[in-house]
N, C-alpha and C. Protein backbone atom coordinates (compact mmCIF):
# COMPACT_ATOMS: atom_id res chain seq x y z
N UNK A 1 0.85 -1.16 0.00
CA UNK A 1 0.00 0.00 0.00
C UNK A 1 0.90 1.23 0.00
N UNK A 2 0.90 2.23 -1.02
CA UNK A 2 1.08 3.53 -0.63
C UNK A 2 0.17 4.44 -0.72
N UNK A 3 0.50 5.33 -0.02
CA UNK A 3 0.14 6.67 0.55
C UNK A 3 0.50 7.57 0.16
N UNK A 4 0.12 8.40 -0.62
CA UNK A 4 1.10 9.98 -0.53
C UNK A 4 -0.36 10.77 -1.62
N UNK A 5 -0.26 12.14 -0.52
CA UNK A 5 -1.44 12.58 -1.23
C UNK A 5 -0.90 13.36 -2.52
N UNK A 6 0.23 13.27 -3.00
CA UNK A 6 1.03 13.49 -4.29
C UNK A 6 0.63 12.81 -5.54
N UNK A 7 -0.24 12.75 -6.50
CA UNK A 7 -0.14 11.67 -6.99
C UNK A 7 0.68 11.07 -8.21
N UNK A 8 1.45 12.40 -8.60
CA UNK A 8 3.01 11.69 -9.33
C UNK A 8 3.94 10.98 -8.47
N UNK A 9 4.17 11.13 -6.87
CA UNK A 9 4.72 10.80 -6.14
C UNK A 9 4.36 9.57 -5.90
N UNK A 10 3.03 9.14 -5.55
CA UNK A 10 2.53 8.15 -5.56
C UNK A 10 2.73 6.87 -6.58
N UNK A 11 2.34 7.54 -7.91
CA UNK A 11 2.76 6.98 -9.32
C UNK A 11 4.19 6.08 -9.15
N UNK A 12 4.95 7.04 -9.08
CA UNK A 12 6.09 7.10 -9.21
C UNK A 12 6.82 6.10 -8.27
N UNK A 13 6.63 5.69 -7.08
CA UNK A 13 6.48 4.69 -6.14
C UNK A 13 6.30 3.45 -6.07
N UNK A 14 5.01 3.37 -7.29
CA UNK A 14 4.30 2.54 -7.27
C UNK A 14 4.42 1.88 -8.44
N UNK A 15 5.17 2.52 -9.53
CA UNK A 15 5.89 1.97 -10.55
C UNK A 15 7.25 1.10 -9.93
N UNK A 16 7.80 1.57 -9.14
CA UNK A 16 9.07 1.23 -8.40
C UNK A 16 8.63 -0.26 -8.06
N UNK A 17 8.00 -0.43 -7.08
CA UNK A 17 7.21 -1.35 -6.14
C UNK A 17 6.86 -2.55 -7.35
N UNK A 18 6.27 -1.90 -8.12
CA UNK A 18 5.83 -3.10 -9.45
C UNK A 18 7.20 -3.36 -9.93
N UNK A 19 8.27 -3.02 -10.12
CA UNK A 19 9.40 -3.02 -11.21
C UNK A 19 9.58 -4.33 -9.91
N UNK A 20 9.71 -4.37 -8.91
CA UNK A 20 10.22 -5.18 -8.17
C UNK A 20 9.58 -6.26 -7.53
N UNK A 21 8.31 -6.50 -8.39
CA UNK A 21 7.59 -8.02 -8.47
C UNK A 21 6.66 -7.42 -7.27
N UNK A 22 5.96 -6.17 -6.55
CA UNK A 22 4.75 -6.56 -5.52
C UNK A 22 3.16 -5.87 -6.64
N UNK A 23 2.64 -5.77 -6.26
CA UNK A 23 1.19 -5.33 -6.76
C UNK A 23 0.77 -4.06 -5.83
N UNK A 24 0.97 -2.96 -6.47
CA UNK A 24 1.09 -2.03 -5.13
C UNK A 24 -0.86 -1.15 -5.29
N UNK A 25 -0.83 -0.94 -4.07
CA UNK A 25 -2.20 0.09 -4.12
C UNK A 25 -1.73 1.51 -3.79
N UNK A 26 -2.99 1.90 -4.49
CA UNK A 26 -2.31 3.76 -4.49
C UNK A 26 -3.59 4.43 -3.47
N UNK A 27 -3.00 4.87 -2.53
CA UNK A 27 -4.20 6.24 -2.15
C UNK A 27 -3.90 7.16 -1.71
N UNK A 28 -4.32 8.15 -1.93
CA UNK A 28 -4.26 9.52 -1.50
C UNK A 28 -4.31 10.31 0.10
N UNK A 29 -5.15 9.33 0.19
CA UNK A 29 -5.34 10.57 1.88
C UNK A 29 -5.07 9.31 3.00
N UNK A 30 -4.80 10.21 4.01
CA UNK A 30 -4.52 9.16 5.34
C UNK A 30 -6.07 8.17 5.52
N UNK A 31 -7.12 9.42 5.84
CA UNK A 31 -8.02 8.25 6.25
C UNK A 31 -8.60 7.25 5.29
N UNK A 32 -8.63 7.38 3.87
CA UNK A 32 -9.04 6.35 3.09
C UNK A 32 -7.77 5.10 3.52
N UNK A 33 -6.51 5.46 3.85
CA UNK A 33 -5.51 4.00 4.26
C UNK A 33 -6.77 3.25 5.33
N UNK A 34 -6.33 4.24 6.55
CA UNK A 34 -6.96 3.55 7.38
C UNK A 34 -8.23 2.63 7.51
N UNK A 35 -9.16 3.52 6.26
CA UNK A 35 -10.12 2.30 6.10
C UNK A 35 -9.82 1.19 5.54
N UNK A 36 -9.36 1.34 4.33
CA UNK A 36 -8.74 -0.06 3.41
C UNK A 36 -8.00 -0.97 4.51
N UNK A 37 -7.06 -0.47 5.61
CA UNK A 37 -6.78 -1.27 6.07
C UNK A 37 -7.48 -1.95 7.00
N UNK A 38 -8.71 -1.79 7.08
CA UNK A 38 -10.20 -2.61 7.86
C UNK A 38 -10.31 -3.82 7.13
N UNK A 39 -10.28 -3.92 6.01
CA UNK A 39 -11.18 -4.79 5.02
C UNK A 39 -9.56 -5.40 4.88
N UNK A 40 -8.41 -5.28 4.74
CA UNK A 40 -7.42 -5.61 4.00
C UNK A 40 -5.55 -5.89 4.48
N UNK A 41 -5.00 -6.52 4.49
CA UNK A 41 -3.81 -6.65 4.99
C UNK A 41 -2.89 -6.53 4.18
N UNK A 42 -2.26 -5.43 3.70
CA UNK A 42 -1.13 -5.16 3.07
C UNK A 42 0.46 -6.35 3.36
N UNK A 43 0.98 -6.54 2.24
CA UNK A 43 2.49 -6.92 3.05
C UNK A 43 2.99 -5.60 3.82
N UNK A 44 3.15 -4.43 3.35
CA UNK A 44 3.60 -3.18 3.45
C UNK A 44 2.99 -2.14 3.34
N UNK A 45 3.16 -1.03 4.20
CA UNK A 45 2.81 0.45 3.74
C UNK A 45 3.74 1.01 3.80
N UNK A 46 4.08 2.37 2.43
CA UNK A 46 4.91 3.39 2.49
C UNK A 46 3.79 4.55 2.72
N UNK A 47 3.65 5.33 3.71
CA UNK A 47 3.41 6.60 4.29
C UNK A 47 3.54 8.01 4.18
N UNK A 48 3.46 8.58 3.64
CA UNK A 48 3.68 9.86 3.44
C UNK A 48 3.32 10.77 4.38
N UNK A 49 4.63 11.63 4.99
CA UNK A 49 4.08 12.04 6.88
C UNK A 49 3.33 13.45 6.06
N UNK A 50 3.98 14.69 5.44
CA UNK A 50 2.99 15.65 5.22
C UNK A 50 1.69 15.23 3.64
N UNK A 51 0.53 15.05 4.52
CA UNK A 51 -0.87 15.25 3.96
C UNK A 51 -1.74 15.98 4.71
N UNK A 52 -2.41 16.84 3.95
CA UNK A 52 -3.84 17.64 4.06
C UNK A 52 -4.90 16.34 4.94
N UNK A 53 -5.03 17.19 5.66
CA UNK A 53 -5.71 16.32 6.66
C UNK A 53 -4.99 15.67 7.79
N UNK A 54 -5.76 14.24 7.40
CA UNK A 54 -5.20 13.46 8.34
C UNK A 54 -3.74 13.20 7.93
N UNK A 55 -2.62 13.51 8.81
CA UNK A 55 -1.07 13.54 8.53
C UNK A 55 -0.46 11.99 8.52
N UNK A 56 0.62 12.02 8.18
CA UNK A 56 1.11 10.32 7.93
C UNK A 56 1.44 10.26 9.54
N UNK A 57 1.53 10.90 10.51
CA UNK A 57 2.08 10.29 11.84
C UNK A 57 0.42 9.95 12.63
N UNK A 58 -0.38 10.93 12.13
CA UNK A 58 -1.73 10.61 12.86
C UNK A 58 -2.49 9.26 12.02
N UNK A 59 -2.35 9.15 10.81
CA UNK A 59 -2.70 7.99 10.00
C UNK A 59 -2.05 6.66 10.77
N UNK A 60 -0.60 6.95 10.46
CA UNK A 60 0.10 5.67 11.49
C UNK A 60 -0.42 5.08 12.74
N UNK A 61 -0.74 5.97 13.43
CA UNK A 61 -1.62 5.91 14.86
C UNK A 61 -2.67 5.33 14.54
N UNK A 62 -3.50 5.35 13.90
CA UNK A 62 -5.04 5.29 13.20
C UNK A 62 -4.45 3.80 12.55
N UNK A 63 -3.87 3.33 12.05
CA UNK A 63 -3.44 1.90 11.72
C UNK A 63 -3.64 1.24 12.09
N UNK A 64 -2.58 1.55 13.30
CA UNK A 64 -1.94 0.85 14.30
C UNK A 64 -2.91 0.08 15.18
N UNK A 65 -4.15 0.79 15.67
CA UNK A 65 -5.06 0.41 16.37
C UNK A 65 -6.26 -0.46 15.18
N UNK A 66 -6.05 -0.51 14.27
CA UNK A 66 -6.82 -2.01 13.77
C UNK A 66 -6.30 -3.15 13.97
N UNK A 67 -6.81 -4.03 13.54
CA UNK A 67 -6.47 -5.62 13.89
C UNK A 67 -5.41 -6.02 12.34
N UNK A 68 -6.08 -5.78 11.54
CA UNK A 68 -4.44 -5.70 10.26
C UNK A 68 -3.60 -4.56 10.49
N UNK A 69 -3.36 -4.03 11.05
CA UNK A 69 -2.24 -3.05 10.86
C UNK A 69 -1.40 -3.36 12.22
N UNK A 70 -1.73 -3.93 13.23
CA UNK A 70 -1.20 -4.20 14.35
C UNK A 70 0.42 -4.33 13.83
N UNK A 71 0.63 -5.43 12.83
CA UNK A 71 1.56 -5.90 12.39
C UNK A 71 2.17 -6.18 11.41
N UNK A 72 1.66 -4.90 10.24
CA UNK A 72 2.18 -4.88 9.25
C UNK A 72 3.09 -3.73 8.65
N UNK A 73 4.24 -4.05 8.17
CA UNK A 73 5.04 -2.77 8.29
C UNK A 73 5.09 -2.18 7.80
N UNK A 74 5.00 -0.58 8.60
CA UNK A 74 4.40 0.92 8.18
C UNK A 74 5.94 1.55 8.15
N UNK A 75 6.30 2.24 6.96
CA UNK A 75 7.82 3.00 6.75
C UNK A 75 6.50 4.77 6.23
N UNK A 76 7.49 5.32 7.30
CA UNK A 76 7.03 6.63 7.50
C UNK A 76 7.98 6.80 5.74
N UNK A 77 7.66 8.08 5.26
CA UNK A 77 8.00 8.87 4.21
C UNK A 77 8.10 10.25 4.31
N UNK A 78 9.26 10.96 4.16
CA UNK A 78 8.58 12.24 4.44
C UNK A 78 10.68 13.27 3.59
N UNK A 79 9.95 13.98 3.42
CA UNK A 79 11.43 15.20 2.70
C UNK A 79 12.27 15.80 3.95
N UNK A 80 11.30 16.55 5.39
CA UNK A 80 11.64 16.71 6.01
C UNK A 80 12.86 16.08 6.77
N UNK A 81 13.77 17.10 7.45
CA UNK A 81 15.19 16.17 7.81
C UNK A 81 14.97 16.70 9.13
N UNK A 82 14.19 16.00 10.28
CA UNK A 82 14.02 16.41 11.55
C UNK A 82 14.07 14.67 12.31
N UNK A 83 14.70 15.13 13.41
CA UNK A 83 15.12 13.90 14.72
C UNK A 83 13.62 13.84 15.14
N UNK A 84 13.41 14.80 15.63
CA UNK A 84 12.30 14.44 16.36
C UNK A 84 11.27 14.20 15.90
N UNK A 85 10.43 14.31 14.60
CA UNK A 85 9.53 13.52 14.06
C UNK A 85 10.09 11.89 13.94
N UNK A 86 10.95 12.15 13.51
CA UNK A 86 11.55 10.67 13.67
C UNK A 86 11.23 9.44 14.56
N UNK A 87 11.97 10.07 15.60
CA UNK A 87 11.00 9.66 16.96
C UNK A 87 9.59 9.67 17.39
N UNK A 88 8.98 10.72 17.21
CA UNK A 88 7.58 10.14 16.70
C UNK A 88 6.72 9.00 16.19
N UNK A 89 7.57 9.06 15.02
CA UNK A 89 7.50 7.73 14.02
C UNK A 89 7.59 6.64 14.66
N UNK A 90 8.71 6.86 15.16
CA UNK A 90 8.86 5.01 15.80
C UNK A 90 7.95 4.75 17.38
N UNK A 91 7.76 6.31 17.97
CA UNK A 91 6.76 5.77 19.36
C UNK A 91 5.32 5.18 18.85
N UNK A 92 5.02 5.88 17.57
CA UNK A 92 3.88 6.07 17.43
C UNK A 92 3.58 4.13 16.33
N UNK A 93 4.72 3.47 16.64
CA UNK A 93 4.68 2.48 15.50
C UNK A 93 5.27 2.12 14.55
N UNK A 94 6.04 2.89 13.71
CA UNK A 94 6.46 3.04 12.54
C UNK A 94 7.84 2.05 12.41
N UNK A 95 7.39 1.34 11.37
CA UNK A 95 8.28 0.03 11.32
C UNK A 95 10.08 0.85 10.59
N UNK A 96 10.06 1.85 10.14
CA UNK A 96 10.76 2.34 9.88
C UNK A 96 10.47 4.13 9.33
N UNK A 97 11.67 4.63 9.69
CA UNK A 97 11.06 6.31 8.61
C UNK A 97 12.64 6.42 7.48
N UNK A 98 11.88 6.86 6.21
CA UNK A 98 12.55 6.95 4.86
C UNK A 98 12.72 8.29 4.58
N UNK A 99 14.02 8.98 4.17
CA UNK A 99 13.74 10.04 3.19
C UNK A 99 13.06 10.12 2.08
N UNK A 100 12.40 10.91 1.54
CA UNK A 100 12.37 11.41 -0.17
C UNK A 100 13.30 12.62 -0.21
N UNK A 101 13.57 12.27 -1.39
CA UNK A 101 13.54 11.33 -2.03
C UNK A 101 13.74 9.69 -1.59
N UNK A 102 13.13 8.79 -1.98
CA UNK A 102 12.82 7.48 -1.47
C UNK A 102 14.50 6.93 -2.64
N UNK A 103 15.25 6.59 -1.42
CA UNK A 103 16.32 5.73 -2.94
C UNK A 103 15.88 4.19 -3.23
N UNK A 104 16.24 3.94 -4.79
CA UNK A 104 15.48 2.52 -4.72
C UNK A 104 16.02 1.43 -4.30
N UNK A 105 17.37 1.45 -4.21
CA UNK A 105 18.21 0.30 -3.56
C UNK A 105 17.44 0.13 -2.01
N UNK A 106 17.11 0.78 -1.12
CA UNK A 106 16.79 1.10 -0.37
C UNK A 106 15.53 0.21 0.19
N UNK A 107 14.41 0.94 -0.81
CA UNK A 107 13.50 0.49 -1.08
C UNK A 107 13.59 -1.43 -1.39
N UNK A 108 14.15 -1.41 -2.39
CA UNK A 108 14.59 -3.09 -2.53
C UNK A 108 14.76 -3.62 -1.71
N UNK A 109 15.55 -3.50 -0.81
CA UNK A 109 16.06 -3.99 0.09
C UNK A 109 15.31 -4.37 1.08
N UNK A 110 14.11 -3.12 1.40
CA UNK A 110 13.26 -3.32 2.21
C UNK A 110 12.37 -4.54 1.79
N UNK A 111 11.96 -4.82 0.18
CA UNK A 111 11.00 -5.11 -0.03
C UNK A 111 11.53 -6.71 0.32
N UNK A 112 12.73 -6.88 -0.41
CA UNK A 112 13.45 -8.56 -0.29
C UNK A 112 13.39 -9.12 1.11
N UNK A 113 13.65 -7.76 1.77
CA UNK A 113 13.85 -8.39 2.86
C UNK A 113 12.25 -8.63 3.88
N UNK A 114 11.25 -7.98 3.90
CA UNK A 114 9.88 -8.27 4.31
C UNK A 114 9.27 -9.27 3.46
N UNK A 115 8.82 -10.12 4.04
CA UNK A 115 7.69 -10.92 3.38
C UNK A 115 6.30 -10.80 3.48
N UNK A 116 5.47 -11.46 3.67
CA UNK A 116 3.75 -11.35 3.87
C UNK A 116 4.07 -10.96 5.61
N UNK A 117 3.40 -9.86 5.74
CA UNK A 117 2.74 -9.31 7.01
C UNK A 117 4.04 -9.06 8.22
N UNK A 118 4.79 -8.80 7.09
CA UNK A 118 6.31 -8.51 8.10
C UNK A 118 7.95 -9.36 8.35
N UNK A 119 7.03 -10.94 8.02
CA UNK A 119 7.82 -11.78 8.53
C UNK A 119 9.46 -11.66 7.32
N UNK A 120 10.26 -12.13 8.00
CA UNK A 120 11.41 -12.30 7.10
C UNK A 120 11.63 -13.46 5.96
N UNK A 121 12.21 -12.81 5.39
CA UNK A 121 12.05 -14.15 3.95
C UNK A 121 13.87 -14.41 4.17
């Protein structure tokens, strides 16, 4: 699943994600994640912390407390270069936080290395 209320950013992500064998979903706003993730269990979410509205650290929170998201890993996203959101990120859940630019080795790495619902491959 990504997130980013960008939607070349999004695109652009989500082309990545496909180049590297997953089936990715695109949405725009925090709270449409949070619903999808009612009905649905992602292997992964990438996050996007600044969105209109509901923000990627309050979305994360909002996850976190469903029964699929308990344990599926959420990588914050964000341009900003601050410690202390950072920390945020990880009190609030966040299986990891990424710069964007997102690098794709990076990304790969993450993806090889998560399997279905977190576990290690």
């Amino acid at each position: 699943m990504i997130v980013d209320d960008q939607i070349n950013t999004a695109k652009m992500l989500s082309m990545a994600v496909t180049m590297l064998g997953h089936e990715p979903l695109e949405l725009y706003r925090g709270e449409d994640a949070v619903e999808m993730l009612r009905f649905s269990q992602p292997d992964f979410v990438l996050l996007d912390f600044m969105m209109p509205g509901m923000n990627g650290l309050r979305t994360l929170e909002e996850m976190r407390t469903t029964p699929n998201g308990e344990h599926v890993p959420i990588f914050l996203l964000t341009a900003a270069q601050d410690n202390y959101l950072e920390e945020q990120a990880k009190e609030a859940g966040a299986t990891g936080f990424l710069p964007k630019p997102l690098n794709l080795a990076i990304l790969e790495k993450i993806l090889r290395k998560k399997g279905k619902n977190g576990s290690e491959k």
